[in-house]
Every structure is written in structure tokens, then in C-alpha cells.
PDB file of N, CA and C in Angstrom:
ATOM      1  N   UNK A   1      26.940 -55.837  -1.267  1.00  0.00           N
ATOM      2  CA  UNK A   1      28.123 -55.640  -0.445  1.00  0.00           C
ATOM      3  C   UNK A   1      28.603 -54.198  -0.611  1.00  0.00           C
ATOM      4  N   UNK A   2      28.919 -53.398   0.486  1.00  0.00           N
ATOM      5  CA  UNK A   2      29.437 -52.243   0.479  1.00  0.00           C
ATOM      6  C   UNK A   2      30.247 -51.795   1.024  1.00  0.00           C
ATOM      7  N   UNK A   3      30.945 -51.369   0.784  1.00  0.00           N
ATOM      8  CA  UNK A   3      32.740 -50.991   1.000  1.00  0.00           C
ATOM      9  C   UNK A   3      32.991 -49.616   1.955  1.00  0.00           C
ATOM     10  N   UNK A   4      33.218 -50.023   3.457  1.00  0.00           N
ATOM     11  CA  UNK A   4      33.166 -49.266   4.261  1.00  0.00           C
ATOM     12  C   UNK A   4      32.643 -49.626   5.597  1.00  0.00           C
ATOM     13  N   UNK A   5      32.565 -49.041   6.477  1.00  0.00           N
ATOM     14  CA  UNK A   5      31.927 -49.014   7.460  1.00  0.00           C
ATOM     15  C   UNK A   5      30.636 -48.254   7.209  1.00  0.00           C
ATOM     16  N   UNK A   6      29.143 -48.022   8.056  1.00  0.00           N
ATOM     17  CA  UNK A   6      28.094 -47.070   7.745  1.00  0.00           C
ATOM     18  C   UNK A   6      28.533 -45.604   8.333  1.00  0.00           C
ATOM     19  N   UNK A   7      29.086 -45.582   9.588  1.00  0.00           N
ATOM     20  CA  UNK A   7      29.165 -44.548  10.175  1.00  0.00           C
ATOM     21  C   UNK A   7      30.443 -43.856   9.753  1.00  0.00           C
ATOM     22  N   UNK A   8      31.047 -44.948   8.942  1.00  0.00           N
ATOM     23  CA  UNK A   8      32.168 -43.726   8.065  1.00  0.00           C
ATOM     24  C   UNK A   8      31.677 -43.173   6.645  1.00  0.00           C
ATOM     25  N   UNK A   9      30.846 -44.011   6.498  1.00  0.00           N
ATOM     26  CA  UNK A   9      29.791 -43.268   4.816  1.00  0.00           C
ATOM     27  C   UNK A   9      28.856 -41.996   5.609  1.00  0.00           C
ATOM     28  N   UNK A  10      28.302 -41.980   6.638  1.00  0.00           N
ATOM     29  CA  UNK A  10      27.130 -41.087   7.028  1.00  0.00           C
ATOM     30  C   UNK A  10      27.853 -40.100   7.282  1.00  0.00           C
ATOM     31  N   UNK A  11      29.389 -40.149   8.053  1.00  0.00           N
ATOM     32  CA  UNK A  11      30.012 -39.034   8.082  1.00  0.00           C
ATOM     33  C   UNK A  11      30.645 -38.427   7.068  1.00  0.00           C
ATOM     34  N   UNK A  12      30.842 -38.906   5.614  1.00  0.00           N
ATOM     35  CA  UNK A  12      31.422 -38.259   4.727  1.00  0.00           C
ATOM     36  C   UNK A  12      29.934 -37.930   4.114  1.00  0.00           C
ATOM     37  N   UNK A  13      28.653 -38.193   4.268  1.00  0.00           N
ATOM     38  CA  UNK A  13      27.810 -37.716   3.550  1.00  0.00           C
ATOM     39  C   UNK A  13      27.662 -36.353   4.011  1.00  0.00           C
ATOM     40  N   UNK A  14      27.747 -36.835   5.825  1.00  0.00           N
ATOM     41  CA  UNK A  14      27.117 -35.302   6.079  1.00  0.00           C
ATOM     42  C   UNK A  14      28.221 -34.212   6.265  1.00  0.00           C
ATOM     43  N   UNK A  15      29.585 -34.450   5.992  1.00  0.00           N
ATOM     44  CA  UNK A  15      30.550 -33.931   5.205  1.00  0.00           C
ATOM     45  C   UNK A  15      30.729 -32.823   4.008  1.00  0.00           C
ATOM     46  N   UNK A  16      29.899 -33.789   3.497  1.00  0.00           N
ATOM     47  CA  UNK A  16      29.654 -33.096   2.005  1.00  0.00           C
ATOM     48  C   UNK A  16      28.085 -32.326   1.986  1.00  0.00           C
ATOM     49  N   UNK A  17      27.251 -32.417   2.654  1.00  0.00           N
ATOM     50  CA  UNK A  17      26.054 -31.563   2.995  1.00  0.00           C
ATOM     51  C   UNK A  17      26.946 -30.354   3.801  1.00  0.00           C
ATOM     52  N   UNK A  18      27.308 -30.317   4.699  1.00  0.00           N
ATOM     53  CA  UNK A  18      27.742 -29.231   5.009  1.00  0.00           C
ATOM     54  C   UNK A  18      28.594 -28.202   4.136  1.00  0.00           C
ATOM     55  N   UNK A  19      29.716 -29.013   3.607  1.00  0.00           N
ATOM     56  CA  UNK A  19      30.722 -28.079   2.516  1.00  0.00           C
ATOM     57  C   UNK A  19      29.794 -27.847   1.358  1.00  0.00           C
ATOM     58  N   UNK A  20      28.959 -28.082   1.077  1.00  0.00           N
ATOM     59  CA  UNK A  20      28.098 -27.796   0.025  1.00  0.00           C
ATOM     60  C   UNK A  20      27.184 -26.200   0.071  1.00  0.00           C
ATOM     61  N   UNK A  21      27.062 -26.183   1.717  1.00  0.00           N
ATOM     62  CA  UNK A  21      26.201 -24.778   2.188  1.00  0.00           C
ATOM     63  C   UNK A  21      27.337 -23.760   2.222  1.00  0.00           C
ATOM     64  N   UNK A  22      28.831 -23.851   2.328  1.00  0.00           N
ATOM     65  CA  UNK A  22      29.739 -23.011   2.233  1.00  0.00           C
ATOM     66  C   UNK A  22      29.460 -21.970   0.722  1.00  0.00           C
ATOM     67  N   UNK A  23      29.890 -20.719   0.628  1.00  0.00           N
ATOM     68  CA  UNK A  23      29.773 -20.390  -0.488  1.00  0.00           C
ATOM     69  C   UNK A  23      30.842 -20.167  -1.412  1.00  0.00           C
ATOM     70  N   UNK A  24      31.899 -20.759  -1.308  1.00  0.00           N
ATOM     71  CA  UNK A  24      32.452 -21.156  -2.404  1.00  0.00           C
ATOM     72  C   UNK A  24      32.552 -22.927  -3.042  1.00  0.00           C
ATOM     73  N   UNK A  25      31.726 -22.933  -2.686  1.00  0.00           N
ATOM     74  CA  UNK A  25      31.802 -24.755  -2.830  1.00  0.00           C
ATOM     75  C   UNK A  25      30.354 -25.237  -3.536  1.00  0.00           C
ATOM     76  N   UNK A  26      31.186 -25.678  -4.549  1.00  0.00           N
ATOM     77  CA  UNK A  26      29.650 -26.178  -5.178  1.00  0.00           C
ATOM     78  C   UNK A  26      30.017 -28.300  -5.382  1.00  0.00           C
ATOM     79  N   UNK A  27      28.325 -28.742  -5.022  1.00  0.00           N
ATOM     80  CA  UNK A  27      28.684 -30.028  -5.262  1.00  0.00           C
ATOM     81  C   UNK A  27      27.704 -30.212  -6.034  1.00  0.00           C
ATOM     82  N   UNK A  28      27.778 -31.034  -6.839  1.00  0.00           N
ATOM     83  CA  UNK A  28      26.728 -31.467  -8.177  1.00  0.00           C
ATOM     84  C   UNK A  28      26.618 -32.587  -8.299  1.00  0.00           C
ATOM     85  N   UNK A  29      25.377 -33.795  -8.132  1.00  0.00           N
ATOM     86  CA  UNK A  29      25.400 -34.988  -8.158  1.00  0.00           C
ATOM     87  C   UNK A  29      25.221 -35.610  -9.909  1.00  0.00           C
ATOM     88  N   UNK A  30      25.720 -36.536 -10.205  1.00  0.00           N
ATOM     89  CA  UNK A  30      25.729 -37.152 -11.697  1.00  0.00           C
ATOM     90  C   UNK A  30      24.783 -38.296 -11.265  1.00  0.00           C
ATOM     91  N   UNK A  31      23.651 -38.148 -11.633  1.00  0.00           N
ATOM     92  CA  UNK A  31      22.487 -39.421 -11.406  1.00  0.00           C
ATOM     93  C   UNK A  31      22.729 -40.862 -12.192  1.00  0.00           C
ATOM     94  N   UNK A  32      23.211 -41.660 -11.581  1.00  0.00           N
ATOM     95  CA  UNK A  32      23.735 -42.963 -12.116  1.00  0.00           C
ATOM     96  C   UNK A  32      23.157 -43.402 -13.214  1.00  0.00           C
ATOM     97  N   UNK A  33      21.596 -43.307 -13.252  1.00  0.00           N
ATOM     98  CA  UNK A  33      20.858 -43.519 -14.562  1.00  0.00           C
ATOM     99  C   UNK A  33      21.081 -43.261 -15.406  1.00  0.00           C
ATOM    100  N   UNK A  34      22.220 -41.872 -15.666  1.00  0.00           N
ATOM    101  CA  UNK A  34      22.157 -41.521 -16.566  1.00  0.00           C
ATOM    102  C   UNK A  34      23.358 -41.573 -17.691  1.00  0.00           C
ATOM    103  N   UNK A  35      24.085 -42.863 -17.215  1.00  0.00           N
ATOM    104  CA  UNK A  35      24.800 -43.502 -18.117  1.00  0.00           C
ATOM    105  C   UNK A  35      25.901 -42.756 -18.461  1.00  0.00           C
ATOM    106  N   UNK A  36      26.456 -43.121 -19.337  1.00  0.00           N
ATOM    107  CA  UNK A  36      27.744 -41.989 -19.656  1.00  0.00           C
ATOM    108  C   UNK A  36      27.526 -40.610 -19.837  1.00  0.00           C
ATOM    109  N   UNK A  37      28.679 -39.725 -19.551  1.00  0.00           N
ATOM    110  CA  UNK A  37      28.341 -38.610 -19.534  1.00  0.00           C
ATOM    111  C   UNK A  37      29.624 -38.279 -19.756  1.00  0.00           C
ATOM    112  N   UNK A  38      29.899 -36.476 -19.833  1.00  0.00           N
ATOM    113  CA  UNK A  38      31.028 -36.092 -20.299  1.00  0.00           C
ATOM    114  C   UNK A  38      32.758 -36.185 -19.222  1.00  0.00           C
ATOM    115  N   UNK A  39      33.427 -37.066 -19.658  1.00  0.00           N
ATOM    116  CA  UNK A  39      34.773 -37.367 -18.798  1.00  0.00           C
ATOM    117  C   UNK A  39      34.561 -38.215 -17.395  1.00  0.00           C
ATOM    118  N   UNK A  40      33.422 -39.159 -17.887  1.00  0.00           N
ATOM    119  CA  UNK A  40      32.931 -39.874 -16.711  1.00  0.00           C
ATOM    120  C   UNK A  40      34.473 -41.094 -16.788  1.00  0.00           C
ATOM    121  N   UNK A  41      34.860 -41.072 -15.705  1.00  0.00           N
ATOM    122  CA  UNK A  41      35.755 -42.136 -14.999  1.00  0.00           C
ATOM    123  C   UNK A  41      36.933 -41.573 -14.990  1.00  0.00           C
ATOM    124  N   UNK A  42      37.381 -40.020 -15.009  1.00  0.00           N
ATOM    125  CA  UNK A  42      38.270 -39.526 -15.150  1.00  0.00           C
ATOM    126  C   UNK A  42      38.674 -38.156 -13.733  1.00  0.00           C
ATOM    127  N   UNK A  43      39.026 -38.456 -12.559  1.00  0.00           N
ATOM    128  CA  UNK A  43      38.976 -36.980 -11.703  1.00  0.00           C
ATOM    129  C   UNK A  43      39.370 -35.885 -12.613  1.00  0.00           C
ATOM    130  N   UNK A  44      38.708 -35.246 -12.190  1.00  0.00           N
ATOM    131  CA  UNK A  44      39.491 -33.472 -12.562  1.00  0.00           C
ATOM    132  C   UNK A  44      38.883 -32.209 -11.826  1.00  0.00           C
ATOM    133  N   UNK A  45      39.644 -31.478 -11.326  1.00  0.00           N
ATOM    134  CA  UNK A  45      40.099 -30.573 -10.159  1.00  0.00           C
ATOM    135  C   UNK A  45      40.275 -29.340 -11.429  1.00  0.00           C
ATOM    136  N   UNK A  46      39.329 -28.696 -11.632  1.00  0.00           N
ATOM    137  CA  UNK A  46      39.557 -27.175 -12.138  1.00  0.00           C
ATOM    138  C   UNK A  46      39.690 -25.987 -11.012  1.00  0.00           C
ATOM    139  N   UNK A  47      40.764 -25.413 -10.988  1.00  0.00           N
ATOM    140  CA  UNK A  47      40.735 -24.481 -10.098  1.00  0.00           C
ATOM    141  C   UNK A  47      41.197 -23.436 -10.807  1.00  0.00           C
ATOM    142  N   UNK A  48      40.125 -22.182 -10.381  1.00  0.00           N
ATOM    143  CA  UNK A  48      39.862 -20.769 -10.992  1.00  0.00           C
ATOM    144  C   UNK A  48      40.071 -19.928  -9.894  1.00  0.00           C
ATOM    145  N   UNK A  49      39.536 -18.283 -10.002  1.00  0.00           N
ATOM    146  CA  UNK A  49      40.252 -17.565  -9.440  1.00  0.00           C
ATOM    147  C   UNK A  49      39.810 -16.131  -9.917  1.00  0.00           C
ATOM    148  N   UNK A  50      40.251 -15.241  -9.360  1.00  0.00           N
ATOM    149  CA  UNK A  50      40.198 -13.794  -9.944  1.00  0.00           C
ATOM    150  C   UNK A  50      41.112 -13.318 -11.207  1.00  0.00           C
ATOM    151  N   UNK A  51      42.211 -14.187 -11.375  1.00  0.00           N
ATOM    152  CA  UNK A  51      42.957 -13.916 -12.688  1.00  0.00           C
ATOM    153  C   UNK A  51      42.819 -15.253 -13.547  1.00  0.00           C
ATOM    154  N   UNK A  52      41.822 -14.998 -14.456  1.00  0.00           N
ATOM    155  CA  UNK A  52      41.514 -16.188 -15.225  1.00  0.00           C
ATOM    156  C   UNK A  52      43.140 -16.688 -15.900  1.00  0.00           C
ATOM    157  N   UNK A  53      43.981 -15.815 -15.930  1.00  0.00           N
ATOM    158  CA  UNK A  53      44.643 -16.527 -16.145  1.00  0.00           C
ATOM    159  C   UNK A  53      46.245 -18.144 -15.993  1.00  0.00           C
ATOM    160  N   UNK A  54      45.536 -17.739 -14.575  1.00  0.00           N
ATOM    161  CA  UNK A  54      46.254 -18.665 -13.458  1.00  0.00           C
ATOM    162  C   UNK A  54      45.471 -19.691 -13.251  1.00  0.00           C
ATOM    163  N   UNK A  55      43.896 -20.077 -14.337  1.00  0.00           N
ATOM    164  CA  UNK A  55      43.432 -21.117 -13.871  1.00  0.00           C
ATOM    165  C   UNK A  55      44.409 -22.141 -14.214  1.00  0.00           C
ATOM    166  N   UNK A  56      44.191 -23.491 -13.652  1.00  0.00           N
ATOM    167  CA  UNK A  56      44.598 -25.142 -13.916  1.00  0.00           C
ATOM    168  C   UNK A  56      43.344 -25.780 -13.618  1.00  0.00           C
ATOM    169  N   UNK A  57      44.204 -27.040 -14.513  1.00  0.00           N
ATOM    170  CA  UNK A  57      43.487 -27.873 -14.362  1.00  0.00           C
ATOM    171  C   UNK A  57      44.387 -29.463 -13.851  1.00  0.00           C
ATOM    172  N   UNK A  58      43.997 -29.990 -12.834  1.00  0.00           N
ATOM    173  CA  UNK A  58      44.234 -31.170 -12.258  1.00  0.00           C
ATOM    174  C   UNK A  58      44.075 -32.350 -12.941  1.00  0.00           C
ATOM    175  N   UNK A  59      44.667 -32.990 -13.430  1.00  0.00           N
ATOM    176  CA  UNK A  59      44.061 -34.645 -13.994  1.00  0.00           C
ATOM    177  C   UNK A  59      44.509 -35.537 -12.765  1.00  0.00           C
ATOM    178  N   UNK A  60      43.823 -36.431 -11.948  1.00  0.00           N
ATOM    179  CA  UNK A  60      44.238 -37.032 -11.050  1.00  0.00           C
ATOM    180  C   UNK A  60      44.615 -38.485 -11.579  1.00  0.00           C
ATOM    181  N   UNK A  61      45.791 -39.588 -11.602  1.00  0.00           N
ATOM    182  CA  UNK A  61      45.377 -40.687 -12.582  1.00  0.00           C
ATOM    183  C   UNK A  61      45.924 -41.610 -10.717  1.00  0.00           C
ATOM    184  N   UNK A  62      46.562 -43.176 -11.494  1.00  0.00           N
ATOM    185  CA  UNK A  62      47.234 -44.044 -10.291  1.00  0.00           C
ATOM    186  C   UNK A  62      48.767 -43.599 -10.559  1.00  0.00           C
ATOM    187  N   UNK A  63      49.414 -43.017 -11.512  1.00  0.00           N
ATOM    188  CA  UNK A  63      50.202 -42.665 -11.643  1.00  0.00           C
ATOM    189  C   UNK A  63      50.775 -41.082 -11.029  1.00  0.00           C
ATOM    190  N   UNK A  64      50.196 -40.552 -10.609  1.00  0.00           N
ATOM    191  CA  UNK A  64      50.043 -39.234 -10.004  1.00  0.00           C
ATOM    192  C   UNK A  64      49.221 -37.806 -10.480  1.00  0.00           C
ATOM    193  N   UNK A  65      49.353 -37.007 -10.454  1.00  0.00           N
ATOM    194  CA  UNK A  65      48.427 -35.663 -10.864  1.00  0.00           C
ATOM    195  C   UNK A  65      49.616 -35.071 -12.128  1.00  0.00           C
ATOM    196  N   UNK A  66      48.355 -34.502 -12.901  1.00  0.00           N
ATOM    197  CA  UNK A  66      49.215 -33.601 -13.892  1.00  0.00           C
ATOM    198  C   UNK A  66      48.400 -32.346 -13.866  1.00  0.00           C
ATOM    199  N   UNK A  67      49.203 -31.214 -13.998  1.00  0.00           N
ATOM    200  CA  UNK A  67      48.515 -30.169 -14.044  1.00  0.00           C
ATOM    201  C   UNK A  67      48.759 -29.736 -15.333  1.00  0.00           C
ATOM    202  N   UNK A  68      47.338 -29.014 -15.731  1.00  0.00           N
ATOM    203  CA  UNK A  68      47.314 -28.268 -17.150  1.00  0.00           C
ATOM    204  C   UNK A  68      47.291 -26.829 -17.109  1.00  0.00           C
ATOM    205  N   UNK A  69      48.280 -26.119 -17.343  1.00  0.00           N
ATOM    206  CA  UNK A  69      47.592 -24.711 -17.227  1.00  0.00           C
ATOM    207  C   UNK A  69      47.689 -24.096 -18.117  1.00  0.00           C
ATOM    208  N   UNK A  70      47.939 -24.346 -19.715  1.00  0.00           N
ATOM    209  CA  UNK A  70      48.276 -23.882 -21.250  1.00  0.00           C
ATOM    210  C   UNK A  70      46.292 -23.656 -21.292  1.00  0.00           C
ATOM    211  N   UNK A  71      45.907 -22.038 -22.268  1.00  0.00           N
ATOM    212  CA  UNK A  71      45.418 -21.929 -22.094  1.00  0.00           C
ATOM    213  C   UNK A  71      44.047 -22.447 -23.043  1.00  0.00           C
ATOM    214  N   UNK A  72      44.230 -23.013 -23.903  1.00  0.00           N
ATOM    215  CA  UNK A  72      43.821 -24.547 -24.805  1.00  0.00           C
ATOM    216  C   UNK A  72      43.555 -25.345 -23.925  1.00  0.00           C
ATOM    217  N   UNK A  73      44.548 -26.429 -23.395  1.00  0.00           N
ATOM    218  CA  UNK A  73      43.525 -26.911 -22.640  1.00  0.00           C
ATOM    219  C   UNK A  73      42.848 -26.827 -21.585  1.00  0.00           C
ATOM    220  N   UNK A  74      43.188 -25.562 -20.433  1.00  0.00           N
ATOM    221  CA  UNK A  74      42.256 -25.325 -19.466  1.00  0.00           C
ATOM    222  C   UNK A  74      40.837 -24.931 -20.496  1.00  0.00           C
ATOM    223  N   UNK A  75      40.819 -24.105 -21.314  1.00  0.00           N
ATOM    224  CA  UNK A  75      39.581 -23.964 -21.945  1.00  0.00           C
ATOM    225  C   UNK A  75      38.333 -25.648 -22.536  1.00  0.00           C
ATOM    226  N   UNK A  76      39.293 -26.020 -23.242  1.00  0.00           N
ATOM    227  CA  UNK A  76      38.952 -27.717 -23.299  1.00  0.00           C
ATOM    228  C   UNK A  76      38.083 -28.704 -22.165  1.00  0.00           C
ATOM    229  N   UNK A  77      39.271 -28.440 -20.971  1.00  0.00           N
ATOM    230  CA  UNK A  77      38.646 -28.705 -19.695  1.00  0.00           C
ATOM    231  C   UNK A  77      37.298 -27.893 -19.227  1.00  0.00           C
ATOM    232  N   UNK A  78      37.413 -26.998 -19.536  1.00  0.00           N
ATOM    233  CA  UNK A  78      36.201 -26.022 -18.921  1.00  0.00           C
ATOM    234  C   UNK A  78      34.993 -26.196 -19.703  1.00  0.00           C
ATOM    235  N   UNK A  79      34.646 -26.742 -21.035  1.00  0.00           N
ATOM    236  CA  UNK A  79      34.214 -26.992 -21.938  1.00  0.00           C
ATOM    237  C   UNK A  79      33.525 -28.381 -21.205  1.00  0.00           C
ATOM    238  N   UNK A  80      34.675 -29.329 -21.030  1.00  0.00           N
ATOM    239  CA  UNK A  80      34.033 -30.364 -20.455  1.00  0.00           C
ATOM    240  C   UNK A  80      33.189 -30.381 -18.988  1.00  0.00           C
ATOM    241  N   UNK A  81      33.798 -30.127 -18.335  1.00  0.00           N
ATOM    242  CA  UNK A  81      32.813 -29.548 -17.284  1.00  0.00           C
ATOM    243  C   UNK A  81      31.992 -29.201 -16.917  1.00  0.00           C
ATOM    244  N   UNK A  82      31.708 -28.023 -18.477  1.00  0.00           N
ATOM    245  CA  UNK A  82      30.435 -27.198 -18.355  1.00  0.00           C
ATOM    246  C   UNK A  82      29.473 -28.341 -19.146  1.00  0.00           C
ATOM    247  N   UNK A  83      29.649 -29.421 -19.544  1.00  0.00           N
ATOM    248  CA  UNK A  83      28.873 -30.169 -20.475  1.00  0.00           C
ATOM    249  C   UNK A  83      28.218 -31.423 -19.460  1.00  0.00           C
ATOM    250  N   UNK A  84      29.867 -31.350 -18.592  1.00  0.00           N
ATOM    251  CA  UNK A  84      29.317 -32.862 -17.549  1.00  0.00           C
ATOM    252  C   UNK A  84      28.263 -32.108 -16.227  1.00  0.00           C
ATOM    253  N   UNK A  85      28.133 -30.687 -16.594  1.00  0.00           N
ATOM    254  CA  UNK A  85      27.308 -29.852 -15.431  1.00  0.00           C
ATOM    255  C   UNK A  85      25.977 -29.987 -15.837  1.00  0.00           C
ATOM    256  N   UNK A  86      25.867 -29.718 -16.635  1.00  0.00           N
ATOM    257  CA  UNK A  86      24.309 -29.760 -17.847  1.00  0.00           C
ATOM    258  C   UNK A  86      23.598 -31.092 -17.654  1.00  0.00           C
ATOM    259  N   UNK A  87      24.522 -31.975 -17.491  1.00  0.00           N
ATOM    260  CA  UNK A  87      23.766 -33.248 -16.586  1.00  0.00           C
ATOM    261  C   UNK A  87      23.343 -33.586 -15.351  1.00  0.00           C
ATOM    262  N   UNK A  88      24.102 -32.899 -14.064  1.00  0.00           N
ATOM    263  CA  UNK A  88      23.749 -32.902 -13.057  1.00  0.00           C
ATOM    264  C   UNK A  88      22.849 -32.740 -12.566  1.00  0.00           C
ATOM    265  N   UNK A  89      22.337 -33.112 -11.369  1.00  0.00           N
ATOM    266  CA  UNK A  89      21.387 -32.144 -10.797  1.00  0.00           C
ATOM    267  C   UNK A  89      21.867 -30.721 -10.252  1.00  0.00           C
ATOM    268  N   UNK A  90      21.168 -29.087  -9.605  1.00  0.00           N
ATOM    269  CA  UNK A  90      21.375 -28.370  -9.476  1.00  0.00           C
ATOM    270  C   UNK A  90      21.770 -28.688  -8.461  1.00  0.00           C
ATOM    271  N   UNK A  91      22.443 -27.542  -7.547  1.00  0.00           N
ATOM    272  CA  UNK A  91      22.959 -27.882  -6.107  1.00  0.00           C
ATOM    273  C   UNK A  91      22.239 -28.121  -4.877  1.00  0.00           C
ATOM    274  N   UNK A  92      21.134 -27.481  -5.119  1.00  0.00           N
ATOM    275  CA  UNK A  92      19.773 -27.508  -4.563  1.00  0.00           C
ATOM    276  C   UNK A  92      19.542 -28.870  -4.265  1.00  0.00           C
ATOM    277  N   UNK A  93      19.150 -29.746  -5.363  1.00  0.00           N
ATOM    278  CA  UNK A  93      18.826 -30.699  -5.616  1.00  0.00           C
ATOM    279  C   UNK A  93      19.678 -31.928  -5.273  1.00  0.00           C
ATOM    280  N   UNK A  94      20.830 -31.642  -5.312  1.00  0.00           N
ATOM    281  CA  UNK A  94      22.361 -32.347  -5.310  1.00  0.00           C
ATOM    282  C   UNK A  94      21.926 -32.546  -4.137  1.00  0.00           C
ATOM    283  N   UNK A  95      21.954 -31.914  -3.114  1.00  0.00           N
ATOM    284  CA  UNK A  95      22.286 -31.548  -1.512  1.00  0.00           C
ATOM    285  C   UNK A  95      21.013 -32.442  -0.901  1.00  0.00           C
ATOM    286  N   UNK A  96      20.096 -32.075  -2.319  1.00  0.00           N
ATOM    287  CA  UNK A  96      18.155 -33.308  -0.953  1.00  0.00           C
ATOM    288  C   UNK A  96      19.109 -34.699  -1.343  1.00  0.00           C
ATOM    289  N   UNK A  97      19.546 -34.953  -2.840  1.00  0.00           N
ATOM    290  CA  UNK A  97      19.505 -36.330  -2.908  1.00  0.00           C
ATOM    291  C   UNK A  97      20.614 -36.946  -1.408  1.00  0.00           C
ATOM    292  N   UNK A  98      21.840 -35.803  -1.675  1.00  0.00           N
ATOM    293  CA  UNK A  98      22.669 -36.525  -0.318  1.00  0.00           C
ATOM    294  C   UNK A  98      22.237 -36.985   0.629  1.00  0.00           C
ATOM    295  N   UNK A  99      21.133 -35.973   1.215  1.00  0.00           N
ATOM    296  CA  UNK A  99      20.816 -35.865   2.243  1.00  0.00           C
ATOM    297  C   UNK A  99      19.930 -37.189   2.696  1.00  0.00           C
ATOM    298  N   UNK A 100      18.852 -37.343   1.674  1.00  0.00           N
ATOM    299  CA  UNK A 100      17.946 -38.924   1.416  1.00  0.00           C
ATOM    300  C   UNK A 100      19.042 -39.923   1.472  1.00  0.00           C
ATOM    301  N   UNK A 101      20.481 -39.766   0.821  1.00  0.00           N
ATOM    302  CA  UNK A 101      21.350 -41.002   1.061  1.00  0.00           C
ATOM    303  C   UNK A 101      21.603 -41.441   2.673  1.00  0.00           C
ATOM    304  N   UNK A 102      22.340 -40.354   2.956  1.00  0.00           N
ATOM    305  CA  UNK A 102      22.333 -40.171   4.209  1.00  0.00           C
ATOM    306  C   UNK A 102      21.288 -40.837   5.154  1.00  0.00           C
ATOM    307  N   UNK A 103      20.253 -40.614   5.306  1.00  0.00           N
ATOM    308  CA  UNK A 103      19.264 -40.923   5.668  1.00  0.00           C
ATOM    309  C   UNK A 103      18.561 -42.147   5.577  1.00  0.00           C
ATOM    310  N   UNK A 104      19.277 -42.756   4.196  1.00  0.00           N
ATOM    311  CA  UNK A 104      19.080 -44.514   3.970  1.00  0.00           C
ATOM    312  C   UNK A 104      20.291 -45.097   4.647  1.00  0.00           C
ATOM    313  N   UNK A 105      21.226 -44.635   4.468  1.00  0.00           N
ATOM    314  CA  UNK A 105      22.258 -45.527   4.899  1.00  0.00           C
ATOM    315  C   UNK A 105      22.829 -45.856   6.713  1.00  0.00           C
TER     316      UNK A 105
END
């Protein structure tokens, strides 16, 4: 059972294939196989910039968003990120698997 309509999944796939070829936009797929990984079940929205020091960081919960911008834990966050990246596939790669989704669904 799957949650949605198809032609509203094919359009957010090919959604995200397109914003992916933009060049500030990176998308990175987390391959389900591969079980837990770093801050898996948790959103987070790092947003950077030309003055590193205005980055934040987003925690999205059901309770609303918190932003972090102390510079401990944006570093923390960035730490995690760069760890839950190391698992991904590259963007390259990110972008065929979408695209094969796409293409099944």
C-alpha cells in the first residue's frame, strides 16, 4: 500500500531531478539498506552562506522548528551531516537512482 496518488509521486520525483541539476542544490539519497545512519529520523535544514558566521541550523519536530545558530552547535550539526553524507550516494548517483524510481512508479 502506498500513500499518495502515482502522478503526484512522479511529479515530486521529477521535481527533485530537476532541482538537483540547479547549482546550488545538492540532493543525496540514504540507501534504505543501509540501516541506521547518522540523525536518521530527525529533519535538519543547515543553511550556510558566504559569512560562515550566520550559518543555522533548522531542527524541524511536530512541535515546530528550532533554530540553532550558537556556534557549537551549528558545528555539531555540520559534523553530523558530514557523517550522514559519507553514507549517501554521490549526487550523480542520487539523481540515476531517482530517476529509475521515477520510472518504476
Amino acid at each position: 500500500m502506498g500513500f499518495g496518488r502515482l502522478d503526484v509521486t512522479r511529479e515530486q520525483l521529477r521535481f527533485l531531478i530537476e532541482a538537483s541539476e540547479l547549482e546550488n542544490v545538492k540532493i543525496l539519497v540514504v540507501p534504505f539498506g543501509l540501516g541506521d545512519y547518522p540523525a536518521s529520523g530527525q529533519p535538519i535544514s543547515y543553511v550556510s552562506g558566504p559569512v560562515p558566521e550566520l550559518d543555522t541550523v533548522i531542527l524541524d519536530s511536530d512541535h515546530g522548528c528550532t533554530f540553532l545558530d550558537a556556534a557549537a552547535q551549528v558545528s555539531r550539526y555540520r559534523s553530523i551531516l558530514d557523517r550522514m553524507e559519507s553514507c549517501a550516494l554521490t549526487p550523480r548517483k542520487s539523481r540515476d537512482f531517482i530517476r529509475r524510481v521515477a520510472k518504476e512508479t
